[in-house]
Protein backbone atom coordinates (compact mmCIF):
# COMPACT_ATOMS: atom_id res chain seq x y z
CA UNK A 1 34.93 17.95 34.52
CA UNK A 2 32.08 15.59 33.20
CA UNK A 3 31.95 14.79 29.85
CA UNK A 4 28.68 16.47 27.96
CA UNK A 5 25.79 14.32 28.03
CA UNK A 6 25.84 12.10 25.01
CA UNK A 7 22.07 13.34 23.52
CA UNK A 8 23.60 16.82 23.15
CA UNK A 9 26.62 15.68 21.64
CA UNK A 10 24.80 14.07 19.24
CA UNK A 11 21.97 16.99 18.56
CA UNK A 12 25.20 19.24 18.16
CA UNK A 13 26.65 17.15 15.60
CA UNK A 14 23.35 16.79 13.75
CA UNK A 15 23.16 20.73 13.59
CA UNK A 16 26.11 21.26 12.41
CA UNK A 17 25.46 18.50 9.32
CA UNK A 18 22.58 20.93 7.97
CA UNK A 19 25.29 23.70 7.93
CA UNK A 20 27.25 23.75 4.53
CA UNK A 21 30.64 23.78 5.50
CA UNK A 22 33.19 25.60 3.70
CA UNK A 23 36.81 25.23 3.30
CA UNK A 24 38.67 24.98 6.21
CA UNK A 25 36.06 24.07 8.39
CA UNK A 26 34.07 27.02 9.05
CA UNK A 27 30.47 27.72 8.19
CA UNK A 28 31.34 31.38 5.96
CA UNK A 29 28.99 31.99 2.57
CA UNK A 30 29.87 31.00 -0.91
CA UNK A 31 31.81 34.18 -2.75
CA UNK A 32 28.91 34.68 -4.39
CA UNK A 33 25.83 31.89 -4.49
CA UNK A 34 24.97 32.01 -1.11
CA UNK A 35 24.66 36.07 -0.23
CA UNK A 36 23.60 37.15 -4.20
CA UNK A 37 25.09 38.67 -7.11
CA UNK A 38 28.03 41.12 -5.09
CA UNK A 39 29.16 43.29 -8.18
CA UNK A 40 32.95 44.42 -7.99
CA UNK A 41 31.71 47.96 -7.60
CA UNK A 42 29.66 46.80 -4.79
CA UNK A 43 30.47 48.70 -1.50
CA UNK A 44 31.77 45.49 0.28
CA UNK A 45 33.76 44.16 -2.86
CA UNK A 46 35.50 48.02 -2.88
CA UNK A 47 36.21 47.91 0.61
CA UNK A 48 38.67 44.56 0.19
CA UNK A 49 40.15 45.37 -2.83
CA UNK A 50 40.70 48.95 -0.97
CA UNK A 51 42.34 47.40 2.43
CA UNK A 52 44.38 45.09 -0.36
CA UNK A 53 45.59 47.68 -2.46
CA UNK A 54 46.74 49.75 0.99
CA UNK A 55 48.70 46.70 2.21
CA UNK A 56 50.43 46.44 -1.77
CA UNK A 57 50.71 49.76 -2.26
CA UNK A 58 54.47 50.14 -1.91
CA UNK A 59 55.09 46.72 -4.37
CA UNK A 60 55.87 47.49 -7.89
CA UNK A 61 53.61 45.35 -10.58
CA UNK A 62 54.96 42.00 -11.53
CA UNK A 63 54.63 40.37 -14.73
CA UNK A 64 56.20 37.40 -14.27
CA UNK A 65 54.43 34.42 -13.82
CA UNK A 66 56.83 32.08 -12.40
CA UNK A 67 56.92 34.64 -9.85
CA UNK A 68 53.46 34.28 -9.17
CA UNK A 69 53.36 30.66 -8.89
CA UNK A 70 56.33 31.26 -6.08
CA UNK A 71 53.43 33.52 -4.77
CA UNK A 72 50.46 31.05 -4.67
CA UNK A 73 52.38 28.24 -3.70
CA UNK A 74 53.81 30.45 -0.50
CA UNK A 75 50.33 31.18 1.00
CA UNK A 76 48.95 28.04 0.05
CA UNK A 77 47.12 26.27 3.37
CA UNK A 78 47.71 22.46 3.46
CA UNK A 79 44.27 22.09 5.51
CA UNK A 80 42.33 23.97 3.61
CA UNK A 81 43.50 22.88 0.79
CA UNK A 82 42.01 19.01 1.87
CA UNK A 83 38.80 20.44 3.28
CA UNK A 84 38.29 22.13 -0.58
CA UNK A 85 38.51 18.51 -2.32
CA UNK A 86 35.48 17.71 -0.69
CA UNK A 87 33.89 21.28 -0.48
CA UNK A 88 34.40 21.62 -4.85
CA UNK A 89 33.15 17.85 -5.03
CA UNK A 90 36.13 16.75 -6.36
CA UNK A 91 35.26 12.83 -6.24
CA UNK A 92 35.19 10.03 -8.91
CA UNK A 93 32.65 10.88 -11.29
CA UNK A 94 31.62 14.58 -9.21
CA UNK A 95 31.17 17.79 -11.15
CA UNK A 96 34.88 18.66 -10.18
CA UNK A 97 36.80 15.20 -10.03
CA UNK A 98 40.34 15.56 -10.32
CA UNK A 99 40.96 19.33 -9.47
CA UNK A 100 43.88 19.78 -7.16
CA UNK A 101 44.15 22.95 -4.78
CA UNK A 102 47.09 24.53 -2.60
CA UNK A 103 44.04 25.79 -0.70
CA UNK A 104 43.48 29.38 -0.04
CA UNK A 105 40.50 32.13 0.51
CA UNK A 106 39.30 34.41 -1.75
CA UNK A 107 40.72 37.50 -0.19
CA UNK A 108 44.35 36.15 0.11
CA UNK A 109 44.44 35.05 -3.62
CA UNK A 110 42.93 38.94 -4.57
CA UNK A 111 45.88 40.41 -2.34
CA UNK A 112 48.81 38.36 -4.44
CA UNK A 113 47.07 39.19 -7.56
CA UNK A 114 47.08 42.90 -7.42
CA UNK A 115 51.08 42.86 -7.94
CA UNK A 116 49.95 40.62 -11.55
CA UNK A 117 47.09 42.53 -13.06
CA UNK A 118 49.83 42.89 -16.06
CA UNK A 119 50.20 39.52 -16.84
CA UNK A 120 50.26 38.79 -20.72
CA UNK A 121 46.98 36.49 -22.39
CA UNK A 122 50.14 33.82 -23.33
CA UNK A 123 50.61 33.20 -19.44
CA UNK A 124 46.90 33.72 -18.34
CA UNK A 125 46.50 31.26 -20.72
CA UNK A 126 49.14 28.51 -18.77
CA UNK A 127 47.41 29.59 -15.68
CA UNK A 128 44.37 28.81 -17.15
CA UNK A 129 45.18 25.58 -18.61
CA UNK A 130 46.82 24.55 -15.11
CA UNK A 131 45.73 21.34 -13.18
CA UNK A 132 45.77 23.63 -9.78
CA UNK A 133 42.38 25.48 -8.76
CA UNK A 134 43.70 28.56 -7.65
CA UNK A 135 45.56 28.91 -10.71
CA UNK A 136 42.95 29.14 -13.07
CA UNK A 137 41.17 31.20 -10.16
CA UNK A 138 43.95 34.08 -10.95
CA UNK A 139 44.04 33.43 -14.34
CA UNK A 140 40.49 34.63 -14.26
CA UNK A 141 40.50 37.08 -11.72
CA UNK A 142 43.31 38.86 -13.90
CA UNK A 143 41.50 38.42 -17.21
CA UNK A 144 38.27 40.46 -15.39
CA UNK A 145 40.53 43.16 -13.63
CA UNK A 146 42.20 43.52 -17.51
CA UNK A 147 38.86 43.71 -19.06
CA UNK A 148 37.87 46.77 -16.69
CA UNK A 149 40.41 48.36 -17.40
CA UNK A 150 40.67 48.00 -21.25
CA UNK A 151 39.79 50.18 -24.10
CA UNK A 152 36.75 48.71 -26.30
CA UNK A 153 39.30 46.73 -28.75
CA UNK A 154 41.32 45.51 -25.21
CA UNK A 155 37.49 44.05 -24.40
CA UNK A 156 37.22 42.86 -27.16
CA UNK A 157 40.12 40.36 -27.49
CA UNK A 158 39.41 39.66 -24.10
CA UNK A 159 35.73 38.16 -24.58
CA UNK A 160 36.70 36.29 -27.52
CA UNK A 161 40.19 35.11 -25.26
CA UNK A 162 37.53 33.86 -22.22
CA UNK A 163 35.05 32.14 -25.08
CA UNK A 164 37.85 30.33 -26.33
CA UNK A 165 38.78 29.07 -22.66
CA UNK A 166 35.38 27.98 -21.19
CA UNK A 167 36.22 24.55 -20.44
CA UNK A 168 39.20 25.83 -18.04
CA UNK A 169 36.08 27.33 -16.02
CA UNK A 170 35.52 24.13 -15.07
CA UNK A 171 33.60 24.93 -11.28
CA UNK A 172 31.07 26.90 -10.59
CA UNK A 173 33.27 29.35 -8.50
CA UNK A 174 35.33 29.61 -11.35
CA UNK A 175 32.05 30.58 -13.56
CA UNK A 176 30.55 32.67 -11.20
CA UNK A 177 34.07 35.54 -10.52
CA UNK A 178 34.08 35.85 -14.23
CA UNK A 179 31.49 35.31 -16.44
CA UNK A 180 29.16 37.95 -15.64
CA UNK A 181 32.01 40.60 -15.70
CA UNK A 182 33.32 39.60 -18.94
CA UNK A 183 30.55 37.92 -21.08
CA UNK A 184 27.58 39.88 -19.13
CA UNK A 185 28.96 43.15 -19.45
CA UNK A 186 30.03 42.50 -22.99
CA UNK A 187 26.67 41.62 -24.11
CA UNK A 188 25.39 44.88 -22.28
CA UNK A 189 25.40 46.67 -26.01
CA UNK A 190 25.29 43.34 -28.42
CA UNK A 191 23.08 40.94 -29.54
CA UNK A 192 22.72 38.27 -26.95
CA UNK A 193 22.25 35.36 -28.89
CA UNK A 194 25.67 33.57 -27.70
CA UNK A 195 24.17 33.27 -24.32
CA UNK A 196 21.27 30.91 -26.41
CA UNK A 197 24.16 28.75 -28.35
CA UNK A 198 25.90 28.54 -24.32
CA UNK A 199 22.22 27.69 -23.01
CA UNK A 200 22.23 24.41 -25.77
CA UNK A 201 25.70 23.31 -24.80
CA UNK A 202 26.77 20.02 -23.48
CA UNK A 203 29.17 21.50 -21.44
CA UNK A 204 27.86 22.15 -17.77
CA UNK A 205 29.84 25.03 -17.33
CA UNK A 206 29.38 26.82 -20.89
CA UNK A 207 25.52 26.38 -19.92
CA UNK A 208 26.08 27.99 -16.50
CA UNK A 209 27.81 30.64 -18.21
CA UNK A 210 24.84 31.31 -20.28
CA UNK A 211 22.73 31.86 -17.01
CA UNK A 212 25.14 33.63 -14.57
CA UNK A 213 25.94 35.84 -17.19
CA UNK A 214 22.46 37.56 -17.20
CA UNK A 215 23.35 38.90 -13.78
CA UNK A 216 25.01 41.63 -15.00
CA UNK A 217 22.19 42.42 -17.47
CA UNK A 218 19.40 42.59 -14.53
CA UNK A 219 21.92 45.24 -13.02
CA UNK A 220 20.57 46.82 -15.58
CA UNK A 221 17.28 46.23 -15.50
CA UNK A 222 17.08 44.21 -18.36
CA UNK A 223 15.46 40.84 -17.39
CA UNK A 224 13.70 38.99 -20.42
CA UNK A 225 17.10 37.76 -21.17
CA UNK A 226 17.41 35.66 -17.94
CA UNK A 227 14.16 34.33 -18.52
CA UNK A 228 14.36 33.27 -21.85
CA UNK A 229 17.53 31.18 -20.67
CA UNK A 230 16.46 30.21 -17.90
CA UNK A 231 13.60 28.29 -19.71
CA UNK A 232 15.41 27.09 -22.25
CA UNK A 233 17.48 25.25 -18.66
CA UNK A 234 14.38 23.78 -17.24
CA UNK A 235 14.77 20.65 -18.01
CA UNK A 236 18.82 20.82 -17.58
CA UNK A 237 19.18 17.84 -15.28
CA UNK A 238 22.34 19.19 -13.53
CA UNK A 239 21.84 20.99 -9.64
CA UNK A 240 23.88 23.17 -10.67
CA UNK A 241 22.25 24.57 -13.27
CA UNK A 242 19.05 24.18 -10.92
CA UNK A 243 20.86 26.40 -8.33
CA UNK A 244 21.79 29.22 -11.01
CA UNK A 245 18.47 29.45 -13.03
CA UNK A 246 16.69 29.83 -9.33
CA UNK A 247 19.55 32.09 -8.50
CA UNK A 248 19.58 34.70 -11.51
CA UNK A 249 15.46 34.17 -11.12
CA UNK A 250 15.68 35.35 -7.89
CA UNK A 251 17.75 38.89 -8.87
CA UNK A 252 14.47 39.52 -11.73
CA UNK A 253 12.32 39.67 -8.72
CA UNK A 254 14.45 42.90 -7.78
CA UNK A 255 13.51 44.69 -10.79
CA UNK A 256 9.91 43.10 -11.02
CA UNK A 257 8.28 40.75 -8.82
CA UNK A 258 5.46 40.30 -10.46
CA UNK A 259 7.27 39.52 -13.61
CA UNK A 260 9.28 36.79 -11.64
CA UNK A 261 5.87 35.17 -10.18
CA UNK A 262 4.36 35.42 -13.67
CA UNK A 263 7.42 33.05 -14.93
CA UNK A 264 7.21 30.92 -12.22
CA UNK A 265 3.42 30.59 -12.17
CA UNK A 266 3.80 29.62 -16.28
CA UNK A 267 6.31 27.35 -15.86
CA UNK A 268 5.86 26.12 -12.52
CA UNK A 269 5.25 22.23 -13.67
CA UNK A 270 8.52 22.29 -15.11
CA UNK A 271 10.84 24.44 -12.86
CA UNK A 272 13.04 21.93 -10.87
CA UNK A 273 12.08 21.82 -6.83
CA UNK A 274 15.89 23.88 -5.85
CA UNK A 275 15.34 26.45 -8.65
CA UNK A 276 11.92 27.29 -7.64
CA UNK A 277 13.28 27.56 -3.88
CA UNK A 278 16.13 29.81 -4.54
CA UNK A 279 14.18 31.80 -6.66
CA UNK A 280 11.13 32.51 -4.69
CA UNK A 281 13.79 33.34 -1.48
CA UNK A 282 12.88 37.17 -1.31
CA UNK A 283 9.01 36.52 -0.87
CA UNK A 284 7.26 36.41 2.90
CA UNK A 285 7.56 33.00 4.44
CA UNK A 286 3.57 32.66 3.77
CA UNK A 287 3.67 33.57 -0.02
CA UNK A 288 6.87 31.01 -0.44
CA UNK A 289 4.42 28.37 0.90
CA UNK A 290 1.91 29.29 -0.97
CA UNK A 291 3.90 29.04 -4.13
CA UNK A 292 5.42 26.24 -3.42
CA UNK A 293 1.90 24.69 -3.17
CA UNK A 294 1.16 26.46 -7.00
CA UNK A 295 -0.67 28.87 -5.66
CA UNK A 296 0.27 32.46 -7.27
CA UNK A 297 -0.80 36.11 -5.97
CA UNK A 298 0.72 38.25 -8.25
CA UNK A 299 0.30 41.26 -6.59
CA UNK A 300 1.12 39.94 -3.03
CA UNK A 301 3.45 41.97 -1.16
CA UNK A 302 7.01 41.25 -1.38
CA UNK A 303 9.49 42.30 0.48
């Protein structure tokens, strides 16, 4: 058989480049940046943790966390594991350097952790403090399923346990499973000035807390909160943040659009080129040119 012509190899291999690949080679969304705010009561979110809980529904719960490290470290996936240093930028002087990973997906590490959603805070806390990503990953993931479940005082210690261990969510995947479950639904009934004190931090990840966290609030409908943080983040100079403001911006346009294109027509001098992008995603391909231009319509059609 001959060989493929080299021009098409090449064209092939420049397509695939634009793709952002995720761990373990394939081109499958982020958990949640890259297909929207999925809340756990969503109907696809349901549907795994009901074909997980079928396949576990026969195992006792475990409390033991050396038991769970056996666990993790059993279904870890060597391959993955290497494709994730470079997929959670994990370089000298990147947003993640140093992390370490036994390289798993999302859906595996929610099977194993439905046998732990007893664990105690003292060995959440050890996960959380662990050097290994998926560790702190199920530290998290138990802390939210234990703050569903709890009575308002269980909640309670539970937002003030996750406040007191932000710098453990220390990636944005990290940020993004727990902070609008736990700080966004907390702040459903409360004052929300801690999201303005996360908004001035110089922690990149307390500050993408403050953002993220407003998801859960626009499930609501209530949306001046993710635009008051979201200016105060303007001039954040991190993508990251860029990526969440434009991201939360975006889910205000679900509630109202024109309120979304009057924020981004007032502040569109300052709003960083990816915020602007992801937040204007939802609008006809003509109006997104249009506004990327500056040029506003509020009452264009949107879709």
């Amino acid at each position: 058989m001959k060989p493929a012509p080299r021009r098409r190899a090449r064209r092939n291999a420049g397509s695939r480049e634009k793709k952002e690949t995720s761990p373990g080679g394939t081109t499958e969304p982020l958990p949640l940046e890259s297909r929207g705010f999925q809340p756990r009561n969503s109907r696809s979110f349901q549907l795994e943790l009901q074909i997980a809980t079928r396949t576990h529904s026969a195992r006792r719960t475990n409390s033991n966390l050396r038991d769970l490290r056996r666990d993790l470290k059993a279904a870890a996936d060597p391959k993955r594991a290497k494709a994730s240093l470079w997929f959670f930028k994990t370089g000298k002087g990147q947003y993640g350097e140093g992390d370490r990973f036994l390289g798993m997906t999302a859906a595996v590490l929610r099977r194993i952790l439905l046998r732990y959603r007893d664990l105690r805070l003292s060995d959440i806390e050890r996960l959380l403090c662990s050097p290994i990503h998926e560790h702190r990953s199920a530290g998290f993931e138990i802390l939210v399923a234990q703050y569903e479940r709890g009575n308002d005082a269980q909640r309670e210690r539970i937002f003030r346990f996750y406040l007191r261990h932000t710098r453990c969510a220390n990636n944005w995947d990290l940020v993004d499973a727990s902070a609008p479950y736990i700080v966004g639904e907390h702040l459903k009934t409360r004052p929300r000035d801690l999201l303005d004190r996360l908004a001035g931090s110089t922690l990149l990840w307390e500050r993408r807390i403050a953002i993220v966290s407003t998801l859960m609030l626009i499930k609501s409908g209530q949306i001046e909160d993710t635009f008051r943080i979201a200016e105060k983040l303007l001039s954040d100079p991190h993508d990251l943040i860029h990526k969440a403001v434009g991201w939360a911006l975006r889910e205000t346009g679900k509630v109202s659009p024109d309120a979304l294109l009057g924020f981004l027509q007032k502040h569109y001098a300052q709003i960083p080129r990816t915020a602007l992008r992801y937040a204007i995603e939802r609008f006809p391909a003509a109006q997104r040119k249009q506004i990327l231009a500056g040029k506003f319509q509020r009452k264009a059609a949107h879709t």
